[in-house]
N, C-alpha and C. Protein backbone atom coordinates (compact mmCIF):
# COMPACT_ATOMS: atom_id res chain seq x y z
N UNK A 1 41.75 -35.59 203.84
CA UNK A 1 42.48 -36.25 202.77
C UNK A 1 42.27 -37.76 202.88
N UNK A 2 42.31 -38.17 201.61
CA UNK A 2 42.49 -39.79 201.80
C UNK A 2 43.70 -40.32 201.06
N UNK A 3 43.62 -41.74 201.61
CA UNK A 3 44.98 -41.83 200.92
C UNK A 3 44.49 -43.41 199.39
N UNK A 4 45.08 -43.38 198.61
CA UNK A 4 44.29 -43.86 197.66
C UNK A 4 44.58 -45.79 197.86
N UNK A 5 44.21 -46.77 197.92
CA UNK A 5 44.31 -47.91 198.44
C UNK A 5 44.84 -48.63 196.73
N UNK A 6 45.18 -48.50 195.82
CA UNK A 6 46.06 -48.74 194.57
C UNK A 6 47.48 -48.17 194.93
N UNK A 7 47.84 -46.99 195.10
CA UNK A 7 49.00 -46.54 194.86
C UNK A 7 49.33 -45.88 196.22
N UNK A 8 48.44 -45.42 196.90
CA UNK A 8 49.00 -45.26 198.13
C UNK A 8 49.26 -43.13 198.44
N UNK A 9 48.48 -42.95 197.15
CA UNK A 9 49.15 -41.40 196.83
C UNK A 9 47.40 -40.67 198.14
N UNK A 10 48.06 -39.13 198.18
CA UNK A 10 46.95 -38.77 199.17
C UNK A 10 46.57 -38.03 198.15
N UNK A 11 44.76 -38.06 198.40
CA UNK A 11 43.65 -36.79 197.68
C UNK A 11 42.75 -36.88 198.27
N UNK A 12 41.95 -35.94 197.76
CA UNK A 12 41.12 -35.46 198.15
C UNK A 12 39.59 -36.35 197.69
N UNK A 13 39.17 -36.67 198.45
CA UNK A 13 37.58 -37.48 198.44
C UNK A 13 36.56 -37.00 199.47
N UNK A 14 35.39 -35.76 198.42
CA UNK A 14 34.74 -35.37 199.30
C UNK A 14 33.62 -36.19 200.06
N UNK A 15 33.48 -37.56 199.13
CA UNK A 15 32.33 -38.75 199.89
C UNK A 15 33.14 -39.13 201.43
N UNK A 16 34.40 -39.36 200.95
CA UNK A 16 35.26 -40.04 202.03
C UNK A 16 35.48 -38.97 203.24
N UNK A 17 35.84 -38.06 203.10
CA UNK A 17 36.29 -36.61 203.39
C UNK A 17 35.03 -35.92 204.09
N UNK A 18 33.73 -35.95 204.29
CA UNK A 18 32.85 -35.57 204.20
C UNK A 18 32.83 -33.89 203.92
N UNK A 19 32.84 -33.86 202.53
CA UNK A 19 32.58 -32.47 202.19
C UNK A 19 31.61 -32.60 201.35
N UNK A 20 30.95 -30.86 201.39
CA UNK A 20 29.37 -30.54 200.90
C UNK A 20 29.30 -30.59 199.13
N UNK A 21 30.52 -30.53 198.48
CA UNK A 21 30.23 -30.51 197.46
C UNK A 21 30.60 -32.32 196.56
N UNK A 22 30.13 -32.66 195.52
CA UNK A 22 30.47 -33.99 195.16
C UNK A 22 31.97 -34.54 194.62
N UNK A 23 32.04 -35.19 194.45
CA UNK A 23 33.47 -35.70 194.56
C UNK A 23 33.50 -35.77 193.26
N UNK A 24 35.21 -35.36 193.29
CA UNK A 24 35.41 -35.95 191.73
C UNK A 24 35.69 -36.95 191.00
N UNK A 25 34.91 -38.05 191.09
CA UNK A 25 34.71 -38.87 190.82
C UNK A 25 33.02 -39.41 190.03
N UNK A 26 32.37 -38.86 190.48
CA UNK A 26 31.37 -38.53 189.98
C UNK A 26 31.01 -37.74 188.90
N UNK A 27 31.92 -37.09 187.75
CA UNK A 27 32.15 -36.39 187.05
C UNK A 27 32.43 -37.24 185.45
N UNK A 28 33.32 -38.83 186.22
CA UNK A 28 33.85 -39.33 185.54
C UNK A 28 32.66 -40.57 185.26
N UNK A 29 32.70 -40.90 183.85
CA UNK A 29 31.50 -42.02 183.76
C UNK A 29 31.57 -42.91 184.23
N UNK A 30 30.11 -44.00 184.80
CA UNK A 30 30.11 -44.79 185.73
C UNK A 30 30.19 -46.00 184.82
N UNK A 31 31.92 -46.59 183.85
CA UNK A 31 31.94 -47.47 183.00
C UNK A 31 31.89 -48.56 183.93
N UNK A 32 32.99 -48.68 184.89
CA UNK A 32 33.50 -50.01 185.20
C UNK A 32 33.56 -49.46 186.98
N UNK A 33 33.44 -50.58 187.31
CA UNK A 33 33.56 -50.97 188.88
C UNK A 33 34.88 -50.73 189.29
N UNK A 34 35.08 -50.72 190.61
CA UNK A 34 36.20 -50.36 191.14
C UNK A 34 36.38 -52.09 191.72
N UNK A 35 37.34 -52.76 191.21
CA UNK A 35 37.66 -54.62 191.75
C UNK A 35 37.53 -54.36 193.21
N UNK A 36 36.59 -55.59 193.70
CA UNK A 36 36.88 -55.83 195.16
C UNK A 36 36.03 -54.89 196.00
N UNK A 37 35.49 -55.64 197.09
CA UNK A 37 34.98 -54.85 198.18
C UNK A 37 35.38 -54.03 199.00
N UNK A 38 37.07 -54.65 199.06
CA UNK A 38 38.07 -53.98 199.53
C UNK A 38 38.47 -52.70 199.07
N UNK A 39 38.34 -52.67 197.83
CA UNK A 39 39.14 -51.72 197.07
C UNK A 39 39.53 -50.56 197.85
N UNK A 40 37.69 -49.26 198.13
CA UNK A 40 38.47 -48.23 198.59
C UNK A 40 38.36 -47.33 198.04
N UNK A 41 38.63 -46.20 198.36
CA UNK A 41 38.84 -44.93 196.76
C UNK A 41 40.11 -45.16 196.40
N UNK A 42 39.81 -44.65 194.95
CA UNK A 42 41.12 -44.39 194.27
C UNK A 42 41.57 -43.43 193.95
N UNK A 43 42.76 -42.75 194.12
CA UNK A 43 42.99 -41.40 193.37
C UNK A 43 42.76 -40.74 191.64
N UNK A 44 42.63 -40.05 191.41
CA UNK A 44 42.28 -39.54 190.47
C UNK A 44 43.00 -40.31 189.11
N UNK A 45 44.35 -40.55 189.21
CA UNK A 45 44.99 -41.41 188.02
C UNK A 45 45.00 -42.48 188.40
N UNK A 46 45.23 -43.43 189.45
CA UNK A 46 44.58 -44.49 188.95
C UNK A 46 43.33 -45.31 189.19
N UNK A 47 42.39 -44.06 188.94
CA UNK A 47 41.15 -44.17 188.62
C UNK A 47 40.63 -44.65 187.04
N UNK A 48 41.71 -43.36 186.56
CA UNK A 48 41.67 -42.73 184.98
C UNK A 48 42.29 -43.78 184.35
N UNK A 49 43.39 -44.22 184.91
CA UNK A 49 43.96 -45.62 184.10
C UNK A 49 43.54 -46.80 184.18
N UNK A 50 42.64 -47.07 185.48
CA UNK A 50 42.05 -48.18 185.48
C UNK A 50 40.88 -48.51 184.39
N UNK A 51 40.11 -47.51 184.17
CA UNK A 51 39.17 -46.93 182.99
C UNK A 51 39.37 -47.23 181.97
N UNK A 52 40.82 -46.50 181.54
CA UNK A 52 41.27 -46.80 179.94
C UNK A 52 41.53 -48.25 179.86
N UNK A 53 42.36 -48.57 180.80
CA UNK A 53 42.22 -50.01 180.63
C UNK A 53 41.54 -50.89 179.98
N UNK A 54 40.60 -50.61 181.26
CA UNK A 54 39.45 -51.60 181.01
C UNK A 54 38.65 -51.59 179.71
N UNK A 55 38.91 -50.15 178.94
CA UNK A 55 38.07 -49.86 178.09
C UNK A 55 38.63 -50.00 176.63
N UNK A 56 40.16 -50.73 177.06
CA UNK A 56 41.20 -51.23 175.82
C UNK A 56 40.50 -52.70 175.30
N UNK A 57 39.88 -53.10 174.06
CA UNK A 57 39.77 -53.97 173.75
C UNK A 57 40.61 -55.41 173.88
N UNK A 58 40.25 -56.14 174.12
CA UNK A 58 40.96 -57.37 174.11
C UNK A 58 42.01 -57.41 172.95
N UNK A 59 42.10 -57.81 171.81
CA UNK A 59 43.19 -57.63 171.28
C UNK A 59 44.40 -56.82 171.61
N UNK A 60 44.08 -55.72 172.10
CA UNK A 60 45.35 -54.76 172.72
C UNK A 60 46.22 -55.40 173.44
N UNK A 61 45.14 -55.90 174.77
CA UNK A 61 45.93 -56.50 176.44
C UNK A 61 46.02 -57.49 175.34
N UNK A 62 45.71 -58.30 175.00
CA UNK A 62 46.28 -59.69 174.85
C UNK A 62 46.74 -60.17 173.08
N UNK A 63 47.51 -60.11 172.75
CA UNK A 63 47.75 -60.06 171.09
C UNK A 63 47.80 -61.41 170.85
N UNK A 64 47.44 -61.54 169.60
CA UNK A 64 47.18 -63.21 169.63
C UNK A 64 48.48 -63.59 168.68
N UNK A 65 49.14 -64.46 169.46
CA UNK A 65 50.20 -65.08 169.00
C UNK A 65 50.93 -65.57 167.72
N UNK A 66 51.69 -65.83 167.12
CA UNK A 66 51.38 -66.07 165.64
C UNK A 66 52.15 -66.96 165.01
């Protein structure tokens, strides 16, 4: 098991874990980087939310004032 270095939750990472089959993470498209050298794995959600995030247009995160 690993434990996820964002939230702190435990899963399963077969790169980390050394198991024979691929991780699930590799499943998921290779949009955006994981921040930092440090980072780490991440667990499965906030993997998934880091993603959407990132993949929210600017206007969303930031609304322009009025």
């Amino acid at each position: 098991m690993s434990d996820c270095t964002r939230c702190g939750a435990a899963f399963g990472c077969a790169m980390a874990d050394g198991g024979d089959a691929p991780c699930w993470c590799t499943t998921l498209p290779p949009v955006v980087p994981v921040p930092g050298i440090d980072a780490g794995c991440w667990c499965p959600a906030c993997l998934r939310a880091h993603i959407a995030e990132t993949a929210r247009p600017a206007s969303e995160k930031f609304p322009a004032a009025d």
